[in-house]
PDB file of N, CA and C in Angstrom:
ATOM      1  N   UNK A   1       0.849  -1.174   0.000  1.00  0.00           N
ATOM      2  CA  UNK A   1       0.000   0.000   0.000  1.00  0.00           C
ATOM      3  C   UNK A   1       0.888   1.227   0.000  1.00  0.00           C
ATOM      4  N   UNK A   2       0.222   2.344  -0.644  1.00  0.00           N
ATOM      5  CA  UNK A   2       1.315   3.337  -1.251  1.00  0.00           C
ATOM      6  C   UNK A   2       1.073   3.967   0.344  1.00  0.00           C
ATOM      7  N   UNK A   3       2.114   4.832   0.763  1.00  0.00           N
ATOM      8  CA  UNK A   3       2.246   5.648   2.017  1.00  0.00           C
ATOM      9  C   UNK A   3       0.999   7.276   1.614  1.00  0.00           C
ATOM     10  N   UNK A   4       0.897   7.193   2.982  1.00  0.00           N
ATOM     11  CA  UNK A   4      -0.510   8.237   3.047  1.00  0.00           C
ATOM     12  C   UNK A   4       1.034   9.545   3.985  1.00  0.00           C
ATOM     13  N   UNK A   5       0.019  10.522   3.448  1.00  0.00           N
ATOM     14  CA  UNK A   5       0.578  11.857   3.319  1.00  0.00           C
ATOM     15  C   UNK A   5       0.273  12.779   4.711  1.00  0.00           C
ATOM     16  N   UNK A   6       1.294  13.051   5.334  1.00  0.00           N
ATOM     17  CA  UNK A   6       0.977  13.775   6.416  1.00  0.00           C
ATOM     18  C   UNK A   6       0.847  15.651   6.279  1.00  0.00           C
ATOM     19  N   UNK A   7      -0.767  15.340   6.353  1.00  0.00           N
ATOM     20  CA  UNK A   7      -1.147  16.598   6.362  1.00  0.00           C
ATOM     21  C   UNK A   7      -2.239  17.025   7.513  1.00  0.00           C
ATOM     22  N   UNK A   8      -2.671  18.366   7.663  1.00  0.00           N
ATOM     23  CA  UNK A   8      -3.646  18.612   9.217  1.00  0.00           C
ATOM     24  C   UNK A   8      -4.141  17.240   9.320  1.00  0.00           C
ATOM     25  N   UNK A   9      -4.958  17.560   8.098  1.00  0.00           N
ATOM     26  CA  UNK A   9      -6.657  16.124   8.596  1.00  0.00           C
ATOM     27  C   UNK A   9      -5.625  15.145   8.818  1.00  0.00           C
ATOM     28  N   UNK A  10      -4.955  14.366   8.358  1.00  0.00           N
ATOM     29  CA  UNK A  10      -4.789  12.856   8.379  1.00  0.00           C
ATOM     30  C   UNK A  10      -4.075  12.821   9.858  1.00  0.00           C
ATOM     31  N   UNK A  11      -3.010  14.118  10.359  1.00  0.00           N
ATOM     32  CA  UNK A  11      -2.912  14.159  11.433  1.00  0.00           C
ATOM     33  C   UNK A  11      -3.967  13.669  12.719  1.00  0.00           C
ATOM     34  N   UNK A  12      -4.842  15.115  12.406  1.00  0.00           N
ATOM     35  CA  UNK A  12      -6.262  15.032  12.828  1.00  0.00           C
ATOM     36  C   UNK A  12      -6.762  13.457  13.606  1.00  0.00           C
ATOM     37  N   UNK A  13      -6.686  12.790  11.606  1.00  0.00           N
ATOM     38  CA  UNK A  13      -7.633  11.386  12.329  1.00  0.00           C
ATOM     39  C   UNK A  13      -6.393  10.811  13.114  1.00  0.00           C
ATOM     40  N   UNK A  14      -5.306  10.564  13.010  1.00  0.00           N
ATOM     41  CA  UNK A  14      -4.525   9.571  13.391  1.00  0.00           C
ATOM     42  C   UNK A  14      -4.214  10.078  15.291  1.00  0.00           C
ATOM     43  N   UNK A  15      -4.878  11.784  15.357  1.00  0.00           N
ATOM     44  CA  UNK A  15      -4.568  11.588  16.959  1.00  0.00           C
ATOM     45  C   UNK A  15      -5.748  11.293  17.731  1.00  0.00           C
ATOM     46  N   UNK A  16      -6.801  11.160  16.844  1.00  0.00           N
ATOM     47  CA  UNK A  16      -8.387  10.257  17.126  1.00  0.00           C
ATOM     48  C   UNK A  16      -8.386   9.082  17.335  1.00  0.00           C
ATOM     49  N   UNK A  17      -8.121   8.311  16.377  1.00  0.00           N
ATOM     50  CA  UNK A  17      -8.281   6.844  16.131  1.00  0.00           C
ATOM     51  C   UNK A  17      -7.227   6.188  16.451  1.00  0.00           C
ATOM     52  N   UNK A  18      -5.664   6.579  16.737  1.00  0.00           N
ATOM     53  CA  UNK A  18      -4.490   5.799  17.634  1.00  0.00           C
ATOM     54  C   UNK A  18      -4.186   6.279  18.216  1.00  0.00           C
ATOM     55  N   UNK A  19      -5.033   6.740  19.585  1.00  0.00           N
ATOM     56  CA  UNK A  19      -4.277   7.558  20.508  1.00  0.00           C
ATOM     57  C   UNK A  19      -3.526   7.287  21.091  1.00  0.00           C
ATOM     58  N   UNK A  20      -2.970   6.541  21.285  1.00  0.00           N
ATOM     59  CA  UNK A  20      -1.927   5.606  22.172  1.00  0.00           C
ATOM     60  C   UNK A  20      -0.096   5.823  21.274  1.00  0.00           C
ATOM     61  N   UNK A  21       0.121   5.844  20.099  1.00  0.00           N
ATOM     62  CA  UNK A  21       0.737   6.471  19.226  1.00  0.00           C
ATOM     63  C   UNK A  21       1.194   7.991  18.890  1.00  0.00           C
ATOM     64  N   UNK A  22       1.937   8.724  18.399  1.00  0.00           N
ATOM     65  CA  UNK A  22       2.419   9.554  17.644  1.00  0.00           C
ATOM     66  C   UNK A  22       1.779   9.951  16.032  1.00  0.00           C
ATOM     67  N   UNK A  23       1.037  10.731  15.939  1.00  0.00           N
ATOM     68  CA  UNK A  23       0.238  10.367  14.974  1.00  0.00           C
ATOM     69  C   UNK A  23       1.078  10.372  13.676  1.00  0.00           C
ATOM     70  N   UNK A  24       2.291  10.737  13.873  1.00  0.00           N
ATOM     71  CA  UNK A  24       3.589  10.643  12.797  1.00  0.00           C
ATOM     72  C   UNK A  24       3.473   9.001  12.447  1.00  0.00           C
ATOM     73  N   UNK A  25       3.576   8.521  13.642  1.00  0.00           N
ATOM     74  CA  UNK A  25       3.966   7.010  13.694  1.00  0.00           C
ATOM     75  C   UNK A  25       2.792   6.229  12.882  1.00  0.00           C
ATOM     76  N   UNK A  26       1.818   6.748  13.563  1.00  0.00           N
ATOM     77  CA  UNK A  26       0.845   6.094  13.254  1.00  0.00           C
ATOM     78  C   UNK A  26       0.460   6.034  11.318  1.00  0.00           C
ATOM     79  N   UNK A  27       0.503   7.078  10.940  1.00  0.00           N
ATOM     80  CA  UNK A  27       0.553   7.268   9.517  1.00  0.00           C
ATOM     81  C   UNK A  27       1.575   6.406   8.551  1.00  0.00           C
ATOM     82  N   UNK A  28       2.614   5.791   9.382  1.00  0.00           N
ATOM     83  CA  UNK A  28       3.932   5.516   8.634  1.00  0.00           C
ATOM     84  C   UNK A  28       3.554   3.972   8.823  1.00  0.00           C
ATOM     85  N   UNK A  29       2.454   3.818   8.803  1.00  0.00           N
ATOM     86  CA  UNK A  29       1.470   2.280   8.640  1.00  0.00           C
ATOM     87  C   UNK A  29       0.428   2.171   8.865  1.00  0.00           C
ATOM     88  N   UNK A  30       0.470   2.241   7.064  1.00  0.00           N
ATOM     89  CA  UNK A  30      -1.289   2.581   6.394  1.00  0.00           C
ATOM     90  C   UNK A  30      -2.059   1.741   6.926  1.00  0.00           C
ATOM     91  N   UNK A  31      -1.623   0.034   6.399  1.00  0.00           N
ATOM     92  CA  UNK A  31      -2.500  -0.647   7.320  1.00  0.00           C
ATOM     93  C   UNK A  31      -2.930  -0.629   8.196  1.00  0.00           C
ATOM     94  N   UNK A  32      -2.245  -0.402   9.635  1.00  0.00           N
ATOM     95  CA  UNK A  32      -2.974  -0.148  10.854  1.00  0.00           C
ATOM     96  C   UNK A  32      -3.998   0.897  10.795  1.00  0.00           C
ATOM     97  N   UNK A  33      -3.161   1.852  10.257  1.00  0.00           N
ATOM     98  CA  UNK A  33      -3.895   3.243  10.513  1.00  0.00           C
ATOM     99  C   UNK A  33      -5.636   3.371  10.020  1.00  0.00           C
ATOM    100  N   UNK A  34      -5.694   2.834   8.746  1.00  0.00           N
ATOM    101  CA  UNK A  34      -6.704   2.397   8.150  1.00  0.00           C
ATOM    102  C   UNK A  34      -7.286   1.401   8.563  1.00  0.00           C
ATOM    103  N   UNK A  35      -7.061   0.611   9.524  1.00  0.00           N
ATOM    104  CA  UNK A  35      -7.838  -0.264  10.490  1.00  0.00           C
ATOM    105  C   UNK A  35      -8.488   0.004  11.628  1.00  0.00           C
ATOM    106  N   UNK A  36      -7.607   1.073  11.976  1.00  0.00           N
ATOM    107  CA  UNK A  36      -8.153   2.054  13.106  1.00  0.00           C
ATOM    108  C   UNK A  36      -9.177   2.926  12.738  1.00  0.00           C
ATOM    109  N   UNK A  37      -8.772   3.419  11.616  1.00  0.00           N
ATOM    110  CA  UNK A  37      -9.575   4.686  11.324  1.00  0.00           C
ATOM    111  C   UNK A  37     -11.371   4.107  10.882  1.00  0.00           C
ATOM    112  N   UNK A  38     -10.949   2.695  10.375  1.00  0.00           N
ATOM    113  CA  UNK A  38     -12.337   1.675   9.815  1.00  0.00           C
ATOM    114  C   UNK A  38     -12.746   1.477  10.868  1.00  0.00           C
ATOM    115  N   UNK A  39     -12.566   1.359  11.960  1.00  0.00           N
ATOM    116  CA  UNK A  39     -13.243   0.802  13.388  1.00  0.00           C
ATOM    117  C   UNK A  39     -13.624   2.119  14.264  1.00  0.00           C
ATOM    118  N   UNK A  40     -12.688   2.754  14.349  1.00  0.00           N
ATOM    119  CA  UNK A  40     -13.300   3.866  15.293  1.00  0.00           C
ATOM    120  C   UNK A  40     -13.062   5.294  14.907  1.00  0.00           C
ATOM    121  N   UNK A  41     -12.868   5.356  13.416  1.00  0.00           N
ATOM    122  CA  UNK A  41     -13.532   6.706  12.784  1.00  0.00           C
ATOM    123  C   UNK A  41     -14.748   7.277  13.060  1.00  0.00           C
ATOM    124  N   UNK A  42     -14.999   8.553  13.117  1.00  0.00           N
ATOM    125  CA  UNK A  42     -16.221   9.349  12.831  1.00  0.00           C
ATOM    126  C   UNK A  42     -16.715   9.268  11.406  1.00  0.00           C
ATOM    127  N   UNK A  43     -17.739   9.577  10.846  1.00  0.00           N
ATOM    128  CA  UNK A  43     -18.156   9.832   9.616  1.00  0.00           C
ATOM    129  C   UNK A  43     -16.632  10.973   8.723  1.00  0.00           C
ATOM    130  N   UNK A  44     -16.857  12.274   9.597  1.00  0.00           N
ATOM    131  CA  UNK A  44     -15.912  13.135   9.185  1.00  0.00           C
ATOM    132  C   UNK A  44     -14.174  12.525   9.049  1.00  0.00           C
ATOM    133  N   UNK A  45     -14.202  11.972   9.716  1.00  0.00           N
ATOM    134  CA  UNK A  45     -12.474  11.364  10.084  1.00  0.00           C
ATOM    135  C   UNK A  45     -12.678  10.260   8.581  1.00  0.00           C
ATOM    136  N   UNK A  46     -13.718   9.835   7.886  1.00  0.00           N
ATOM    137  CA  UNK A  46     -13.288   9.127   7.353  1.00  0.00           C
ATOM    138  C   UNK A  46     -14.061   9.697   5.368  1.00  0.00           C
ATOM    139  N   UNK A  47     -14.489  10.536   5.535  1.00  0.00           N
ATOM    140  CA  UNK A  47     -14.618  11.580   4.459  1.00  0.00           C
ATOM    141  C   UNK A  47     -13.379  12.188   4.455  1.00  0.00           C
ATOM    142  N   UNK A  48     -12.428  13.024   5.496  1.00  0.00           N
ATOM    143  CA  UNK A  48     -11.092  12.916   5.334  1.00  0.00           C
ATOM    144  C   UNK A  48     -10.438  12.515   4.307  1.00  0.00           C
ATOM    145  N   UNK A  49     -10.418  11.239   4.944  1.00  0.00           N
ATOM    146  CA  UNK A  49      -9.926  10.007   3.853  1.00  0.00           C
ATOM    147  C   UNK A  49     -10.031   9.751   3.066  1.00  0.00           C
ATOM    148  N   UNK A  50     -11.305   9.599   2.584  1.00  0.00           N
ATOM    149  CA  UNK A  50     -11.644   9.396   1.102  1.00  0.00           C
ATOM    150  C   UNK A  50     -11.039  10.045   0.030  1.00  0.00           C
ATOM    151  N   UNK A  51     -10.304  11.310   0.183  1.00  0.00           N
ATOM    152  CA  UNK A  51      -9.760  12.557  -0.227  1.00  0.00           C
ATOM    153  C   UNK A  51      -8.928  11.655  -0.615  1.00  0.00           C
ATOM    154  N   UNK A  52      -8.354  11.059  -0.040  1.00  0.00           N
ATOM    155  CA  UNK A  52      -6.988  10.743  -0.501  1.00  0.00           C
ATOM    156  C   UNK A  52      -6.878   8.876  -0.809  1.00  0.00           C
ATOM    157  N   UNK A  53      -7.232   8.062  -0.161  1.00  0.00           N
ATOM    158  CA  UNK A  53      -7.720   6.867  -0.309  1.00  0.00           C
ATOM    159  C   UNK A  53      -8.775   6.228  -1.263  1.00  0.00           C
ATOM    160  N   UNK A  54      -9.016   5.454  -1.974  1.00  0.00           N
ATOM    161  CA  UNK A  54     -10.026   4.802  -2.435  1.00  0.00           C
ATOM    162  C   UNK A  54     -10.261   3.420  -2.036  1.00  0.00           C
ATOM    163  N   UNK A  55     -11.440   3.064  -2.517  1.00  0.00           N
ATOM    164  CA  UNK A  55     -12.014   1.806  -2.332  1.00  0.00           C
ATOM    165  C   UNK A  55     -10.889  -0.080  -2.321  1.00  0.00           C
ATOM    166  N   UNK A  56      -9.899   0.426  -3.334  1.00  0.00           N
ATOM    167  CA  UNK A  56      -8.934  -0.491  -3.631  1.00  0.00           C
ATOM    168  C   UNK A  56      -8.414  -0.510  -1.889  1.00  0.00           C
ATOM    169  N   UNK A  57      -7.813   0.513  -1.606  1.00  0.00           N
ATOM    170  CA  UNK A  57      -6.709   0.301  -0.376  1.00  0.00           C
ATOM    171  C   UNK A  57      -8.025   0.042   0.630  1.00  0.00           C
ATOM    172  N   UNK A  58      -9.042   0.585   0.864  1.00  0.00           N
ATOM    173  CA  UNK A  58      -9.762   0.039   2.138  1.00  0.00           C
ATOM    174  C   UNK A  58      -9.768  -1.392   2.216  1.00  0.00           C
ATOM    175  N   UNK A  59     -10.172  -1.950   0.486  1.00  0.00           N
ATOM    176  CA  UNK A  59     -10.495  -3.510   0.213  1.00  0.00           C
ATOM    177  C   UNK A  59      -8.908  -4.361   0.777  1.00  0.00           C
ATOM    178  N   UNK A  60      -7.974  -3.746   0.510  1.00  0.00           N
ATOM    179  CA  UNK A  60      -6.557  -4.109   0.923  1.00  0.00           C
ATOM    180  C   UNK A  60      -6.312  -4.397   2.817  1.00  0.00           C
ATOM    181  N   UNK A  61      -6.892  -3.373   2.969  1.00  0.00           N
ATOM    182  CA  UNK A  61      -7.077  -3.127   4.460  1.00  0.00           C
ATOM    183  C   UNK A  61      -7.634  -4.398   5.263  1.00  0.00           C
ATOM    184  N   UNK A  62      -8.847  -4.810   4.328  1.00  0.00           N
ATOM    185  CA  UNK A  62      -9.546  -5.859   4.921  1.00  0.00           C
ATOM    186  C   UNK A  62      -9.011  -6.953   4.833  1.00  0.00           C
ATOM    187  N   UNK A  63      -8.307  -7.018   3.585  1.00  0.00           N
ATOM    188  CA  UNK A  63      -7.779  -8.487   2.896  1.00  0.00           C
ATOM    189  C   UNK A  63      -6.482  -8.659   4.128  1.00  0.00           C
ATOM    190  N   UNK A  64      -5.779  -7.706   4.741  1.00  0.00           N
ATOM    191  CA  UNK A  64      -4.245  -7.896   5.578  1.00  0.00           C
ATOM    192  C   UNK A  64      -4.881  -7.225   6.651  1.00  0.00           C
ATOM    193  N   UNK A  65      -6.333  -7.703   7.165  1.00  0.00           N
ATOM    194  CA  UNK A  65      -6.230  -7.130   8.454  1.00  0.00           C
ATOM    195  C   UNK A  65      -5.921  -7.518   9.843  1.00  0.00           C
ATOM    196  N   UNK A  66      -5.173  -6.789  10.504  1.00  0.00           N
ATOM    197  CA  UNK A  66      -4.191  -7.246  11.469  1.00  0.00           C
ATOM    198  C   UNK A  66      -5.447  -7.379  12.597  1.00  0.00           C
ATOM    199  N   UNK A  67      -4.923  -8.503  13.544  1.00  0.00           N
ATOM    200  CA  UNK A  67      -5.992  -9.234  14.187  1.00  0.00           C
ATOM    201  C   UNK A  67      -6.237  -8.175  15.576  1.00  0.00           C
ATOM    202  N   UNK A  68      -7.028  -7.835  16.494  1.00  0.00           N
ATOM    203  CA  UNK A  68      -7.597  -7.486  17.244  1.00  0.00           C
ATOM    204  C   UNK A  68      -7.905  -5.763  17.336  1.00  0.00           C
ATOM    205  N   UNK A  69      -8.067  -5.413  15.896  1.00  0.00           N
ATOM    206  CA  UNK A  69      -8.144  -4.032  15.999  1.00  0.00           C
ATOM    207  C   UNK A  69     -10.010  -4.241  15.630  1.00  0.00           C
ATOM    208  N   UNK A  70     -10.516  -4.964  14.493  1.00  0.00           N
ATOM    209  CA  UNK A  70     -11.430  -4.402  14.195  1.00  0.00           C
ATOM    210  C   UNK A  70     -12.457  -4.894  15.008  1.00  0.00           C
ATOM    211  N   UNK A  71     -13.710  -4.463  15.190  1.00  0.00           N
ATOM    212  CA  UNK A  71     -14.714  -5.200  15.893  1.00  0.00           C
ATOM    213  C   UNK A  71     -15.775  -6.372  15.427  1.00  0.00           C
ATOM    214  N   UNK A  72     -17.125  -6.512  15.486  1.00  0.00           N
ATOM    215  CA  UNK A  72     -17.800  -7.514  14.970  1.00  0.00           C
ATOM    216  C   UNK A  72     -18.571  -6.775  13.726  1.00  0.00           C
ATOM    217  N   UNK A  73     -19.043  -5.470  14.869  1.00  0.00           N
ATOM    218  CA  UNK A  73     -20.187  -4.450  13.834  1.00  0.00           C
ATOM    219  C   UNK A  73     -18.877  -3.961  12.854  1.00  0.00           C
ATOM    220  N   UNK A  74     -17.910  -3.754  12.910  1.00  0.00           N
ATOM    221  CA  UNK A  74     -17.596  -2.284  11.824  1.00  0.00           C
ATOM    222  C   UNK A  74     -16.751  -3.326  10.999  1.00  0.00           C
ATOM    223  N   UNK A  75     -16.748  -4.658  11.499  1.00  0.00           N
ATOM    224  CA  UNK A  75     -15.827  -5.871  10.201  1.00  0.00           C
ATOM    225  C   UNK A  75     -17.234  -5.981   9.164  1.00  0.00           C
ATOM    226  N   UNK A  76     -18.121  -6.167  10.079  1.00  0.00           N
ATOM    227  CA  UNK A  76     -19.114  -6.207   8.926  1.00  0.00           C
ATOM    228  C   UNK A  76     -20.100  -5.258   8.335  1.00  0.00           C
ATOM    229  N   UNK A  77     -19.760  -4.248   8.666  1.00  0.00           N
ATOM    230  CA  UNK A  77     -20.098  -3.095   7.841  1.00  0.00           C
ATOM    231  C   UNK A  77     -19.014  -2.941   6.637  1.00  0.00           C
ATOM    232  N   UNK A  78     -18.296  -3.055   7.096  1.00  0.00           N
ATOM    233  CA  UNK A  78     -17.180  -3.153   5.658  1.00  0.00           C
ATOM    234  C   UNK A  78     -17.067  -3.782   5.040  1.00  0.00           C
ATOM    235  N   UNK A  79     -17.383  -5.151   5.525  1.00  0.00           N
ATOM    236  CA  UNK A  79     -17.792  -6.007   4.258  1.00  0.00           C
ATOM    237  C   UNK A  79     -18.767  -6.520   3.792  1.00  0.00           C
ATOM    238  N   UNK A  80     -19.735  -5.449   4.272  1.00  0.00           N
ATOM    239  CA  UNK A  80     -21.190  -5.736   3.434  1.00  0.00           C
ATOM    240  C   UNK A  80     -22.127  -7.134   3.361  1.00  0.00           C
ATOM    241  N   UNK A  81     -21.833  -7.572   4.633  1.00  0.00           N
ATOM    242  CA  UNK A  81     -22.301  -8.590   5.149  1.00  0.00           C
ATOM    243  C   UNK A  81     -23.119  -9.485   4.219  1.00  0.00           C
ATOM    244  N   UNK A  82     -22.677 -10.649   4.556  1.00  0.00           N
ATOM    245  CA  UNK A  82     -22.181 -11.673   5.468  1.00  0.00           C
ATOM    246  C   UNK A  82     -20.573 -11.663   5.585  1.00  0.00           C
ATOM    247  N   UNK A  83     -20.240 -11.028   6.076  1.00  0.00           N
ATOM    248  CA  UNK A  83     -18.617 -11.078   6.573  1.00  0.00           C
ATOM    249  C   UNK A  83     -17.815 -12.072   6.776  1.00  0.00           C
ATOM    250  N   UNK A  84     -16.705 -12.055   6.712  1.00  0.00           N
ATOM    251  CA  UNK A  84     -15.905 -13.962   6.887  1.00  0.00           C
ATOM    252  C   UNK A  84     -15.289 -13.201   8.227  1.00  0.00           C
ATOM    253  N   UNK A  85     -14.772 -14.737   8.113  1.00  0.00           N
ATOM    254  CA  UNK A  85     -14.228 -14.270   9.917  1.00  0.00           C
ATOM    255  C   UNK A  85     -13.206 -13.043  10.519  1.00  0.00           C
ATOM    256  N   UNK A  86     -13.399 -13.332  11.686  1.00  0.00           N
ATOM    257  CA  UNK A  86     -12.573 -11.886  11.833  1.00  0.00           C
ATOM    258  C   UNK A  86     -10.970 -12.679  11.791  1.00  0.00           C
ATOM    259  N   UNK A  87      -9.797 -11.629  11.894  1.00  0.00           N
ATOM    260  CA  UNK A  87      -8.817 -12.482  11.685  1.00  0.00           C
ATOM    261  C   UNK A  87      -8.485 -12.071  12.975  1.00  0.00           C
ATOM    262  N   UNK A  88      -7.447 -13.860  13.557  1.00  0.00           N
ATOM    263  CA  UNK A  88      -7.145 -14.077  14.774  1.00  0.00           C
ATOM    264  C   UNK A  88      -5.626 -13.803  14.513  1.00  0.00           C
ATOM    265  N   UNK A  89      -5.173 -14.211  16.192  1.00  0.00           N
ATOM    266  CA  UNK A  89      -3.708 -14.241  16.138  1.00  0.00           C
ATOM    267  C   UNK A  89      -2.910 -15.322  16.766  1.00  0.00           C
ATOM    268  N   UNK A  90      -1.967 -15.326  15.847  1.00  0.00           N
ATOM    269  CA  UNK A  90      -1.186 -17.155  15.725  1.00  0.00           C
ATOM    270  C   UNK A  90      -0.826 -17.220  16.887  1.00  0.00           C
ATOM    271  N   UNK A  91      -0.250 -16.707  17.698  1.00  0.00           N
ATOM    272  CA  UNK A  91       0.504 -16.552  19.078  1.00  0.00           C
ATOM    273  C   UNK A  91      -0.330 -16.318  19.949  1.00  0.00           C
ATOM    274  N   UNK A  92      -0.025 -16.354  21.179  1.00  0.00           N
ATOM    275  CA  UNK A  92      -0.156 -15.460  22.259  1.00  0.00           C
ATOM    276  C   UNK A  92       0.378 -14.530  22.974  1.00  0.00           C
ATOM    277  N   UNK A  93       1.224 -14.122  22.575  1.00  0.00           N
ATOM    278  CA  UNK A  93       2.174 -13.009  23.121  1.00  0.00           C
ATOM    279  C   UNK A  93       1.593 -12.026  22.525  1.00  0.00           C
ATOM    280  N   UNK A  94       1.204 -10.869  23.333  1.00  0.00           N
ATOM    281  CA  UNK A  94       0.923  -9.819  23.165  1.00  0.00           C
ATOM    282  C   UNK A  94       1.617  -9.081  22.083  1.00  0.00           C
ATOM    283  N   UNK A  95       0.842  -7.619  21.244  1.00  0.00           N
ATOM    284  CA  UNK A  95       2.034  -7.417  20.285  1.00  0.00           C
ATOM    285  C   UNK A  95       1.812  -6.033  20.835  1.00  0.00           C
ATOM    286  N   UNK A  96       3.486  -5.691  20.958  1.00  0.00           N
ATOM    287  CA  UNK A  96       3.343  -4.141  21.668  1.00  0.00           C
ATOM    288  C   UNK A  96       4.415  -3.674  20.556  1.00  0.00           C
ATOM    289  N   UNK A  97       4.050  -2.016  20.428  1.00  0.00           N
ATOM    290  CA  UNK A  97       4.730  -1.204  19.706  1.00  0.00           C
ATOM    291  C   UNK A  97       5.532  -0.169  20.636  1.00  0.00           C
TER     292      UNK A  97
END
């Protein structure tokens, strides 16, 4: 996935939706960021986006999505239900950044 562009808004969403992060950081991995932003975006935080994102990279998002970010409702709002499973994780060790 091509790298997303740090500007106000994307700032914006990324000190919304990963607060726990640097929203520098957070941007410098689309995937996550766009997993975050799919789960606990606002409407506005994710019109944002659209600006700059399309339908391809969200669909990307879903296809490599990293396991315990998204929820039940917003996995299957995105995929337009009937949704496949959510994706798990091989381990048990916690994954810390």
């Amino acid at each position: 996935m091509k790298s997303l562009p740090v500007t106000s808004e994307t700032l914006n969403v990324a000190r919304r939706v990963v607060w726990f992060m640097e929203p520098e950081e957070a941007l410098a991995d689309p995937v996550h960021f766009l997993a975050y932003a799919m789960t606990y975006g606002t409407v506005e935080d994710l019109k944002a986006l659209e600006s700059i994102v399309g339908p391809d990279e969200f669909r990307e998002v879903l296809e490599n999505a990293p396991p315990g970010i998204f929820d039940i409702r917003s996995w299957a709002y995105w995929n337009l239900k009937p949704a496949p499973p959510l994706p798990t994780r091989f381990n048990s060790q916690p994954v810390c950044r």
